[in-house]
C-alpha atoms as a PDB file:
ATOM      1  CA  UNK A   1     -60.082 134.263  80.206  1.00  0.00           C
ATOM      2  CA  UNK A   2     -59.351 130.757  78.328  1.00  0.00           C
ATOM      3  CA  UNK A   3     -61.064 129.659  75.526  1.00  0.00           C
ATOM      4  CA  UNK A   4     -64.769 128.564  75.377  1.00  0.00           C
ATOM      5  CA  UNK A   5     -65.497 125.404  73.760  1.00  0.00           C
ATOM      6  CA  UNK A   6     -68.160 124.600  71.999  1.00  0.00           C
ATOM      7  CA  UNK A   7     -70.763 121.874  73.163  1.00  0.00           C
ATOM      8  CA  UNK A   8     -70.043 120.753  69.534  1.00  0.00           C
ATOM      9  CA  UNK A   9     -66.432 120.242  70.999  1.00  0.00           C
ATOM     10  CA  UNK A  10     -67.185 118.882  74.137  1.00  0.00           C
ATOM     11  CA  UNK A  11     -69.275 116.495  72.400  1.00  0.00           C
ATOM     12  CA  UNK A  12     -66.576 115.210  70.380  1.00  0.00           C
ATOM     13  CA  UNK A  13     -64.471 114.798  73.363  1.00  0.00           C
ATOM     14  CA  UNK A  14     -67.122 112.594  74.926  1.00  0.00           C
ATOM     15  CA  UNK A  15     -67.180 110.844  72.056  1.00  0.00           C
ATOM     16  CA  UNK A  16     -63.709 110.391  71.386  1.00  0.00           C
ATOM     17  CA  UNK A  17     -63.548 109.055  75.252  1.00  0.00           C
ATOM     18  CA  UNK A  18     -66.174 107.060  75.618  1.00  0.00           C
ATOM     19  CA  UNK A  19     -67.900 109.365  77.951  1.00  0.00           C
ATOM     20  CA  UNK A  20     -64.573 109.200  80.246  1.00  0.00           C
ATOM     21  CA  UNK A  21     -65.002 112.911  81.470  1.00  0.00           C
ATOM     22  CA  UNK A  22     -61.247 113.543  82.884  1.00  0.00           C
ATOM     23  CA  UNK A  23     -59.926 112.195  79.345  1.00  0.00           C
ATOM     24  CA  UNK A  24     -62.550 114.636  77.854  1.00  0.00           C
ATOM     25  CA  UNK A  25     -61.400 117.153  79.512  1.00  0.00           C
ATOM     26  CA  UNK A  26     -57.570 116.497  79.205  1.00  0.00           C
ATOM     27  CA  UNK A  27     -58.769 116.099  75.135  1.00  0.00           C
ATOM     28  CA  UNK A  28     -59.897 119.841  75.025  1.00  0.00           C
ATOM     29  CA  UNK A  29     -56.989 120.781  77.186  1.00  0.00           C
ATOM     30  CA  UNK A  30     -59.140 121.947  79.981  1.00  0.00           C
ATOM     31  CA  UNK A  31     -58.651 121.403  83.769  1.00  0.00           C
ATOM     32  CA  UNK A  32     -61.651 119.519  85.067  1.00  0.00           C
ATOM     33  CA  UNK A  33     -63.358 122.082  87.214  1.00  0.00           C
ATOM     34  CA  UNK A  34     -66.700 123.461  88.408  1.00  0.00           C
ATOM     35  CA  UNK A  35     -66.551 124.866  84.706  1.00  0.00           C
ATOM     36  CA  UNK A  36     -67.063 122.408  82.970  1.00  0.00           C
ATOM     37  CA  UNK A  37     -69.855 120.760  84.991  1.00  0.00           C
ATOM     38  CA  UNK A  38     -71.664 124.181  85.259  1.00  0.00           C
ATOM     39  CA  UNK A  39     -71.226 123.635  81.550  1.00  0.00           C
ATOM     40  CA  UNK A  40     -73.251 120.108  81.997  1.00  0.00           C
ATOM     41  CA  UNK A  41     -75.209 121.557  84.805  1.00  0.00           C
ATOM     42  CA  UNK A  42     -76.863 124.038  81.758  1.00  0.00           C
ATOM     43  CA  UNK A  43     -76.848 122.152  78.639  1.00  0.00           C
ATOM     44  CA  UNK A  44     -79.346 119.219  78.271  1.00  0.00           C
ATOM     45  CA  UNK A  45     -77.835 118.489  75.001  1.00  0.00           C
ATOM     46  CA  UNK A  46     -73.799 117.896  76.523  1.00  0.00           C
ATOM     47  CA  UNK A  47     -75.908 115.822  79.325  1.00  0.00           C
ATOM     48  CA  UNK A  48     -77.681 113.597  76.937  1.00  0.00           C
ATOM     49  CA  UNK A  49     -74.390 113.481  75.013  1.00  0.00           C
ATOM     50  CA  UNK A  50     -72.471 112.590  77.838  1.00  0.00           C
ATOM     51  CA  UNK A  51     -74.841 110.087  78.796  1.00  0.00           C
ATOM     52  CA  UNK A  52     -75.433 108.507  75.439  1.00  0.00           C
ATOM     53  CA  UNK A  53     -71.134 107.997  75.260  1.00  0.00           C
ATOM     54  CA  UNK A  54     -71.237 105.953  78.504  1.00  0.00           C
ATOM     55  CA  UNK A  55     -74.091 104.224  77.234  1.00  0.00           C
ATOM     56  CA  UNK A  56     -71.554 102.683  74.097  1.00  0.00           C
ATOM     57  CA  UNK A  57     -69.082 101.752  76.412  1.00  0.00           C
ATOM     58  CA  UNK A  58     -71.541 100.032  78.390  1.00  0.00           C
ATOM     59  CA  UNK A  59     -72.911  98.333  75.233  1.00  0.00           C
ATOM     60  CA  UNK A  60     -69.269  96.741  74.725  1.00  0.00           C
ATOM     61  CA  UNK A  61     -68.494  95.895  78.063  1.00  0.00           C
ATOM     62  CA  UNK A  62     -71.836  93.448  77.904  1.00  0.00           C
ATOM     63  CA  UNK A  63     -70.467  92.745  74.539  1.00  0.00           C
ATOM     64  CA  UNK A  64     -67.199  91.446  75.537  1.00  0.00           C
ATOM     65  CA  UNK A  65     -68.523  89.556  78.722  1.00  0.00           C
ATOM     66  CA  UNK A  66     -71.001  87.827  76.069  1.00  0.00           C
ATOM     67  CA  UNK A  67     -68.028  86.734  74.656  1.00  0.00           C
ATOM     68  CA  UNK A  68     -66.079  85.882  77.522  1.00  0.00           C
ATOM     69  CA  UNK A  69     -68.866  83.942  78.839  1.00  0.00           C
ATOM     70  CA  UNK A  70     -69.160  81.557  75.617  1.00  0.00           C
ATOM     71  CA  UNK A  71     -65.634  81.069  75.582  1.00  0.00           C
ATOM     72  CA  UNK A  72     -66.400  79.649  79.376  1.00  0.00           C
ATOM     73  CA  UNK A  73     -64.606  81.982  80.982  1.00  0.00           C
ATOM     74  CA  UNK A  74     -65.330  81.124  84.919  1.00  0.00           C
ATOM     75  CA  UNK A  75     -64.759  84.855  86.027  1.00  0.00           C
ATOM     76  CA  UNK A  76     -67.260  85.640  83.322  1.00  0.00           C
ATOM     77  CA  UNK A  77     -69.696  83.624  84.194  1.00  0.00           C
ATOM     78  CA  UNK A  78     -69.394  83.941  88.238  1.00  0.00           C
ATOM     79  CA  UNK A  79     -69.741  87.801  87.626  1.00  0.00           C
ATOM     80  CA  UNK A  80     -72.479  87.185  84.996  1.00  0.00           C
ATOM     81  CA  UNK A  81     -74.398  84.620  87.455  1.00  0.00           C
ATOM     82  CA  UNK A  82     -74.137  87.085  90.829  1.00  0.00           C
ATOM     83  CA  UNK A  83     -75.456  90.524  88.581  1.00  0.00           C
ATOM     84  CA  UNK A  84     -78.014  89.135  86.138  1.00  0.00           C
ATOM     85  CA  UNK A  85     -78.459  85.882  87.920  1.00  0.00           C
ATOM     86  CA  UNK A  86     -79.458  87.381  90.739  1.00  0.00           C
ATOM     87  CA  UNK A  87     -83.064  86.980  90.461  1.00  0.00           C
ATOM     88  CA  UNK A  88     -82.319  83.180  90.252  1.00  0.00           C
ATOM     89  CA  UNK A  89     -80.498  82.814  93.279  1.00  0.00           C
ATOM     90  CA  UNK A  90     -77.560  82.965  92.319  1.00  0.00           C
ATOM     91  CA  UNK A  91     -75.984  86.257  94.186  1.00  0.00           C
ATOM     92  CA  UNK A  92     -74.195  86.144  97.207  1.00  0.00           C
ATOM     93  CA  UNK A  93     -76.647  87.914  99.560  1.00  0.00           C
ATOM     94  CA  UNK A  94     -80.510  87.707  99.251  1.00  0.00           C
ATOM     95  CA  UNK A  95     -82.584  90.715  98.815  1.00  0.00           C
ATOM     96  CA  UNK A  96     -85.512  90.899 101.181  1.00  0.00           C
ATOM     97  CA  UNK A  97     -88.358  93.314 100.376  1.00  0.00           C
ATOM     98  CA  UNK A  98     -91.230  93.960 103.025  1.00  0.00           C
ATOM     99  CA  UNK A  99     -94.415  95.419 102.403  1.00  0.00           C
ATOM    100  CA  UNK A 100     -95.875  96.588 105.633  1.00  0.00           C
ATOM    101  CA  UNK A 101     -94.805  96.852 108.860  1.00  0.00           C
ATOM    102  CA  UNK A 102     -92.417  95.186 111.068  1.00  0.00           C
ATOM    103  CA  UNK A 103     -93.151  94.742 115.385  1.00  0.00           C
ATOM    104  CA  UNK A 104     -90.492  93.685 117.854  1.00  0.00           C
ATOM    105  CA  UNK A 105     -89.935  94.701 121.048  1.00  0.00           C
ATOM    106  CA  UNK A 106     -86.627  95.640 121.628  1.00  0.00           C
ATOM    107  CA  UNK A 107     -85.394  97.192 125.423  1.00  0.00           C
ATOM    108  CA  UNK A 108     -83.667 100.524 125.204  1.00  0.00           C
ATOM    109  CA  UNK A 109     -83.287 101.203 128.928  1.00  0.00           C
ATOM    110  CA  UNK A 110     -79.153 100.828 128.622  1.00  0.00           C
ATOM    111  CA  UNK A 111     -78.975 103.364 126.092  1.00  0.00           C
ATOM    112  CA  UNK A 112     -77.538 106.784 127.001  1.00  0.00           C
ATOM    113  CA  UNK A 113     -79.716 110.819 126.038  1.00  0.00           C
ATOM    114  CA  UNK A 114     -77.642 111.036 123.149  1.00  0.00           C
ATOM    115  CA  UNK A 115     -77.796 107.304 121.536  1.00  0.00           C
ATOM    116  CA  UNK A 116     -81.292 107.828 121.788  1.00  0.00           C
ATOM    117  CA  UNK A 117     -81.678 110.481 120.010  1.00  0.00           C
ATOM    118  CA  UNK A 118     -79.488 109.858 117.658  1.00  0.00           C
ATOM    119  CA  UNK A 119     -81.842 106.659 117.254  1.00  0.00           C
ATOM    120  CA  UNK A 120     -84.989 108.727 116.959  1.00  0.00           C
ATOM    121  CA  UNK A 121     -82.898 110.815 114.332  1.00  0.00           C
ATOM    122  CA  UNK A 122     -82.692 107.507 112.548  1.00  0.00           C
ATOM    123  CA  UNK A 123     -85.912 106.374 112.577  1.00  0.00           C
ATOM    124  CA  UNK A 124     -87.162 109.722 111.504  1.00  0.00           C
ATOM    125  CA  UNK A 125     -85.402 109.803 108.482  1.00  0.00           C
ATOM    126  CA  UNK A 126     -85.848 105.901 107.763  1.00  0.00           C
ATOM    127  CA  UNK A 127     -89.995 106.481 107.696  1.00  0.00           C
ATOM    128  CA  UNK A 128     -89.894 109.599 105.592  1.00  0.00           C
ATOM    129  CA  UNK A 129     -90.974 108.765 101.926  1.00  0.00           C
ATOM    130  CA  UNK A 130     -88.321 108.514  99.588  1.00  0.00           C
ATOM    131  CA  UNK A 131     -88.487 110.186  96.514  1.00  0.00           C
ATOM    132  CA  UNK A 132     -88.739 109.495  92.835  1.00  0.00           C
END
């Protein structure tokens, strides 16, 4: 049997990483297997460790595109404009959100036994709730 780390250890690793869990793993010296995410599966604490090193890296990414954008970098501020500036207008597709429900008639006489079902199988699964 190899050696058990520690979720001390591990923690370090994600650390050390940035939350990069192959680098992590290659860190410890540890093939990335169902192991190690059984190990994540069970321990809140290497989950909200994990989770909390991504969260750093995502900290400086924003940092750095903060950066880039002052400097007027265009690719900064395109990519800055269609994410955050979204709600502005300024992505490249609109979002549409409908409360409600939607009628049109549409003809499904040319449709074959199995596109049909495999329609109904749609809309089945499209009006179930979705969960939280």
């Amino acid at each position: 049997m190899g050696i058990v780390y520690s979720d001390e250890r591990i923690i370090e690793a994600f650390n050390a990483t940035k939350g990069n869990f192959v680098l992590a793993c290659r860190r410890l010296n540890i093939p990335v297997t169902k192991t190690i995410y059984s190990r994540l599966e069970k321990s809140q604490k290497l989950r909200d460790a994990l989770e909390q090193s991504r969260e750093e890296i995502l900290d400086m990414a924003d940092f750095k595109l903060q950066e880039a954008v002052e400097r007027g970098e265009g690719w900064a501020i395109t990519f800055l404009l269609k994410t955050l500036g979204r709600k502005r207008g300024y992505g490249e597709t609109q979002d549409i959100n409908l409360n409600g429900s939607i009628k049109s008639e549409v003809d499904l006489t040319g449709l074959s036994v199995e596109e049909l079902t495999s329609l109904e199988s749609i809309i089945t699964k499209a009006s179930q709730p979705k969960p939280n």
